[in-house]
Structure formats: C-alpha cells, structure tokens
N, C-alpha and C. Protein backbone atom coordinates (compact mmCIF):
# COMPACT_ATOMS: atom_id res chain seq x y z
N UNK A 1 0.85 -1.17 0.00
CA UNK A 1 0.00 0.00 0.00
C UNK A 1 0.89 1.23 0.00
N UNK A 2 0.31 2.13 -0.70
CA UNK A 2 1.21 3.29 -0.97
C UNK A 2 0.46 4.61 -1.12
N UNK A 3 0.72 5.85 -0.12
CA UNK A 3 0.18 6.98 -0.53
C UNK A 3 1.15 8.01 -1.12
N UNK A 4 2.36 7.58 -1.24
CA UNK A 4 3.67 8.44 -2.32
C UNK A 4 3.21 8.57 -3.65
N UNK A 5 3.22 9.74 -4.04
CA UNK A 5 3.22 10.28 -5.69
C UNK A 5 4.17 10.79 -5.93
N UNK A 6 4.51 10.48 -7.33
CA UNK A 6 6.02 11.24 -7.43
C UNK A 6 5.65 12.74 -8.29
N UNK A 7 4.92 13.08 -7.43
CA UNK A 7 4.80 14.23 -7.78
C UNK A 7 6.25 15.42 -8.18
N UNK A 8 6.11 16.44 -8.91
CA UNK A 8 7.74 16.99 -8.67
C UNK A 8 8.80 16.70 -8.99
N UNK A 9 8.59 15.46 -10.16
CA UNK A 9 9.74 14.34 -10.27
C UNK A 9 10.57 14.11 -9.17
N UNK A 10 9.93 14.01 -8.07
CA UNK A 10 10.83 13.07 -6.82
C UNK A 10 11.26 11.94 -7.30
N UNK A 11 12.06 11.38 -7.02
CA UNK A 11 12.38 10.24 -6.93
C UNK A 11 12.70 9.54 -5.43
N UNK A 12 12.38 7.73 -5.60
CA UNK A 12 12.78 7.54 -4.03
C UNK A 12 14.05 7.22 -3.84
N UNK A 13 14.29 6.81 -2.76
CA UNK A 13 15.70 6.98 -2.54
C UNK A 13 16.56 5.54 -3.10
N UNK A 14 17.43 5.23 -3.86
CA UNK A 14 18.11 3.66 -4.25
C UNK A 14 18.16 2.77 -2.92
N UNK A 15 18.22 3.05 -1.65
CA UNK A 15 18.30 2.38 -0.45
C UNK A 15 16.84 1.91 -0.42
N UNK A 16 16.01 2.43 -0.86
CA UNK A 16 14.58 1.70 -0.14
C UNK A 16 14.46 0.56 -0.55
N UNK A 17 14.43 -0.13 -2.01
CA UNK A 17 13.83 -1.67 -2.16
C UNK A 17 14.49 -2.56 -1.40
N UNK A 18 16.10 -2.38 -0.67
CA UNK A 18 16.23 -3.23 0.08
C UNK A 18 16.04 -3.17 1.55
N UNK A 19 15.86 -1.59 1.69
CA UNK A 19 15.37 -1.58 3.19
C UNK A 19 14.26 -2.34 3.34
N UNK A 20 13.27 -1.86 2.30
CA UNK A 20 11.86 -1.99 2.77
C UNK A 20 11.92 -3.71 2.45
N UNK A 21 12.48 -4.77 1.62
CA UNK A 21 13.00 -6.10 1.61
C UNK A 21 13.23 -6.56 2.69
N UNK A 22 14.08 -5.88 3.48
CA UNK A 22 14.76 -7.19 4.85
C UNK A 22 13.55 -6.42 5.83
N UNK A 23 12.87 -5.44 5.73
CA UNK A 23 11.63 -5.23 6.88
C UNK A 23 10.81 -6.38 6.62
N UNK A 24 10.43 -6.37 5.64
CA UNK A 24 9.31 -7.53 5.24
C UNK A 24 9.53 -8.98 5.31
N UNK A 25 11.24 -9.15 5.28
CA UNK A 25 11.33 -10.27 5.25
C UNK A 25 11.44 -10.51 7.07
N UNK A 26 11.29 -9.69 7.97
CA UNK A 26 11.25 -10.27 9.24
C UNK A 26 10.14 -10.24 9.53
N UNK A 27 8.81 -10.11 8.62
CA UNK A 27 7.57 -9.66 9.25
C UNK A 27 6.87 -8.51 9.57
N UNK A 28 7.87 -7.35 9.09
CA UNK A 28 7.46 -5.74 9.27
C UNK A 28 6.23 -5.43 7.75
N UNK A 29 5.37 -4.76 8.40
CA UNK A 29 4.40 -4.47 7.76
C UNK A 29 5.40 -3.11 7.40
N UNK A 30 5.11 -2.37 5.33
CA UNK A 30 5.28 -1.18 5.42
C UNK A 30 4.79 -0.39 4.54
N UNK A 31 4.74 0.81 4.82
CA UNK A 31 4.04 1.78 3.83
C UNK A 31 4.95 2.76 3.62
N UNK A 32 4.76 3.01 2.08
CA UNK A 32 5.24 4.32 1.53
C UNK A 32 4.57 5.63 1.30
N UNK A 33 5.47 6.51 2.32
CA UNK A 33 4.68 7.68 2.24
C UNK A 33 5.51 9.56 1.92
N UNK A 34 4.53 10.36 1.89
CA UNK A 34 5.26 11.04 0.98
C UNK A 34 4.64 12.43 1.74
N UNK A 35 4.99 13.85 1.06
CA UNK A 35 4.53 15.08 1.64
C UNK A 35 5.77 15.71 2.05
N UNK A 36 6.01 16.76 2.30
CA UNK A 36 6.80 18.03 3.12
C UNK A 36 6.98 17.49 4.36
N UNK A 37 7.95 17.07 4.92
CA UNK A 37 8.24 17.05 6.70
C UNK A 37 8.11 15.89 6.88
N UNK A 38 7.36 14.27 6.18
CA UNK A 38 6.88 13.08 5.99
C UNK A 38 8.07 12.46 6.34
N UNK A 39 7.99 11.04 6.96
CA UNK A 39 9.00 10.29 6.62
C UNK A 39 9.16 9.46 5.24
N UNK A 40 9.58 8.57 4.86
CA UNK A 40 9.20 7.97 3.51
C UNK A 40 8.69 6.77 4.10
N UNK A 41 8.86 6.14 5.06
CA UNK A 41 8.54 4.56 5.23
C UNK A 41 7.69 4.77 6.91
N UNK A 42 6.57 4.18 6.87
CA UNK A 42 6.16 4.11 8.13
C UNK A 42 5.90 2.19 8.36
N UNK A 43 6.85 1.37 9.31
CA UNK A 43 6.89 0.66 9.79
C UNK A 43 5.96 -0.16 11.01
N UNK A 44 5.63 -1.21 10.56
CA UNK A 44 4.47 -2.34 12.12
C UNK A 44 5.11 -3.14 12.32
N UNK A 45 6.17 -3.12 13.46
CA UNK A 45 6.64 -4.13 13.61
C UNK A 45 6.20 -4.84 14.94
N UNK A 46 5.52 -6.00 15.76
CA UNK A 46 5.12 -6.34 16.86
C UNK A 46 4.10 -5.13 17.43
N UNK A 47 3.32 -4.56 16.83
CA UNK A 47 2.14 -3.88 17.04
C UNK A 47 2.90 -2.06 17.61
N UNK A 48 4.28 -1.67 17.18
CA UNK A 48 4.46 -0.62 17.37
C UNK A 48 4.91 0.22 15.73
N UNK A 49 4.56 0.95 15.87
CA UNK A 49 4.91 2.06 14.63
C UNK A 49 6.25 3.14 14.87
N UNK A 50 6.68 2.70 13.82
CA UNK A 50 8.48 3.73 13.46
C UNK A 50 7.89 4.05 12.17
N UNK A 51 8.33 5.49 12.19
CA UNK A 51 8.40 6.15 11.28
C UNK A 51 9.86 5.94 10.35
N UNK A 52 10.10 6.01 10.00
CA UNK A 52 11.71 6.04 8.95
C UNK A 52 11.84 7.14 8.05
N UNK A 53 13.13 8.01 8.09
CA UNK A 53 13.71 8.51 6.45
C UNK A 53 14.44 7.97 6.19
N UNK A 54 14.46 7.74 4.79
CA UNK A 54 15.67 6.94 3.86
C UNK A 54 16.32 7.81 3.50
N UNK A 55 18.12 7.56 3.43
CA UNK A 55 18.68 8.55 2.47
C UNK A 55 19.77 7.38 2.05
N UNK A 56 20.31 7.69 0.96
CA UNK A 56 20.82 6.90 0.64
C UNK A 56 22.97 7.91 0.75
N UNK A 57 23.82 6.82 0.87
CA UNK A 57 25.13 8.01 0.95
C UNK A 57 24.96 8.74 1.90
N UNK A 58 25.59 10.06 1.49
CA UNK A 58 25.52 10.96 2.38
C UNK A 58 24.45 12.07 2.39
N UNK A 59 23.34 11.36 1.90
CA UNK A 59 21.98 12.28 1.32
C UNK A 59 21.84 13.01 3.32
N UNK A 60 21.26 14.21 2.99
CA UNK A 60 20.98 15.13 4.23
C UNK A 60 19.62 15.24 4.42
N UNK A 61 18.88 15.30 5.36
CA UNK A 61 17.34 15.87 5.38
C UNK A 61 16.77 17.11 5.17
N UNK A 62 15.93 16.83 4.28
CA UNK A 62 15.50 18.66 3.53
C UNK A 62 15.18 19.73 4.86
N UNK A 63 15.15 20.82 4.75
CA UNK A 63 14.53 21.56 5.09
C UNK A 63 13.70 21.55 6.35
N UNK A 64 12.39 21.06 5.19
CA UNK A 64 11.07 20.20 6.19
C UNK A 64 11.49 19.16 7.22
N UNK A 65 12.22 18.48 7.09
CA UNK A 65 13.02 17.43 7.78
C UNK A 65 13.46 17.31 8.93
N UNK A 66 14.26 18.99 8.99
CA UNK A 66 15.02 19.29 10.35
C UNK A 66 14.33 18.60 11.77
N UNK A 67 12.87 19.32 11.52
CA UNK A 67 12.61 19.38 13.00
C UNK A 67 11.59 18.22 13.61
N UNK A 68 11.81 17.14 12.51
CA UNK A 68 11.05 16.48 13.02
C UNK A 68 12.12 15.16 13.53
N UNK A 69 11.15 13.68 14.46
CA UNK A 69 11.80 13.19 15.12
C UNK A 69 12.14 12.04 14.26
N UNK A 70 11.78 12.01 12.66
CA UNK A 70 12.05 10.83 12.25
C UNK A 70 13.41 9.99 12.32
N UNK A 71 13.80 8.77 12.34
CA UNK A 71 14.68 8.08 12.31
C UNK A 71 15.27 7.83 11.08
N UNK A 72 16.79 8.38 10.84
CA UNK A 72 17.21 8.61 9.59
C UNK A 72 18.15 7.27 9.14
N UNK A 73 17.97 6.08 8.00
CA UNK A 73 18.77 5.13 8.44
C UNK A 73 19.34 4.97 6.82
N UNK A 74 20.05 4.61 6.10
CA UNK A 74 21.01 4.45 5.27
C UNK A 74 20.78 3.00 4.08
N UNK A 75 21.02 2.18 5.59
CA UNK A 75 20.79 0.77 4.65
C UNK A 75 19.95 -0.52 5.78
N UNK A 76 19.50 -1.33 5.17
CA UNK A 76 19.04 -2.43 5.58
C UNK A 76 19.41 -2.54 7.42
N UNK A 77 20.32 -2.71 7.57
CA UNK A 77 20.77 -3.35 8.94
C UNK A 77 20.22 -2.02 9.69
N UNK A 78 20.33 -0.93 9.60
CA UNK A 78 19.99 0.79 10.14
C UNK A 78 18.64 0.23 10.34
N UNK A 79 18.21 0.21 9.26
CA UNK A 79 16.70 -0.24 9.34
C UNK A 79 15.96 -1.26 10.63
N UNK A 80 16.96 -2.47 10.61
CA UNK A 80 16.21 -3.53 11.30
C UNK A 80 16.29 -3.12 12.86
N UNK A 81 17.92 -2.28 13.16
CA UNK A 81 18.24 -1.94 14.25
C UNK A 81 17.23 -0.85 14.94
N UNK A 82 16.63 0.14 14.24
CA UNK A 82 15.40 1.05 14.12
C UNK A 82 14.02 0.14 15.10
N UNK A 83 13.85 -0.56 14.09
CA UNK A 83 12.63 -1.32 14.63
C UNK A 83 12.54 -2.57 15.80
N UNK A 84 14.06 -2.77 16.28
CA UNK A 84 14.42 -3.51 17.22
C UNK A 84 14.54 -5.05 16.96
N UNK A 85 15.03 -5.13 15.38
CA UNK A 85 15.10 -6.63 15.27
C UNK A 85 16.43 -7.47 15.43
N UNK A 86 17.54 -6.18 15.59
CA UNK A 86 19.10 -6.16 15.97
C UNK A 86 19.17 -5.00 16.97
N UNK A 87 20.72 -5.49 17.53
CA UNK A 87 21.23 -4.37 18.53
C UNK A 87 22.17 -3.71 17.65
C-alpha cells in the first residue's frame, strides 16, 4: 500500500527496495509515504509504529526534515536496528 506520488519528479531513494525487503522479510508491515516534513517509510513491527527517512550516501534531510523526530537510516541493517530486530 502506498500513498507516495512522485509528484515533482521526486524520486525515491536507491536504499529503499532493500530496506523496505529485509523489513518484510522479518515480518514488518510497510508503507510508503510522501509530503513536506513526511517520513518515507512508516513501519508495524510487533504492534508498534516507526516512522523512517531513507537517504541513501551521504543524502541530508531537507529543510522540512530538520525538526522532526524521524529516524534517519542508510541501509538495511539501520533499518532492522530502528525497529528492534538487531542491537
């Protein structure tokens, strides 16, 4: 399920198909989502919700980004460690 449009010619980030891959492959429910200040991935893992930004490299958080509390993670393992499936 997905409420992201690539509106703006956004593009998503090259890190997501495998983030959002090893979420799913432990059982994480996820959605792609989109907007000003948004995270890109909102995560269910054991009945709690993480928000996620993806960046891929040394990508930075826009603007909108600054002030919020999302969890900024890179690659796969960032990811699982996020949602508490590693230390």
């Amino acid at each position: 399920m997905s409420w992201r449009k690539r509106a703006g010619g956004w593009k998503r980030d090259e890190a997501e198909p495998r983030i959002v891959e090893a979420l799913r492959d432990v059982g994480a429910r996820t959605w792609l989502l989109s907007g000003r200040g948004n995270p890109d991935l909102l995560v269910l893992f054991h009945g709690v919700y993480t928000p996620l930004e993806i960046k891929t490299g040394t990508g930075k958080r826009t603007k909108n980004q600054l002030d919020v509390p999302w969890r900024l993670v890179r690659t796969p393992e960032e990811a699982l460690r996020e949602i508490g499936v590693t230390k």
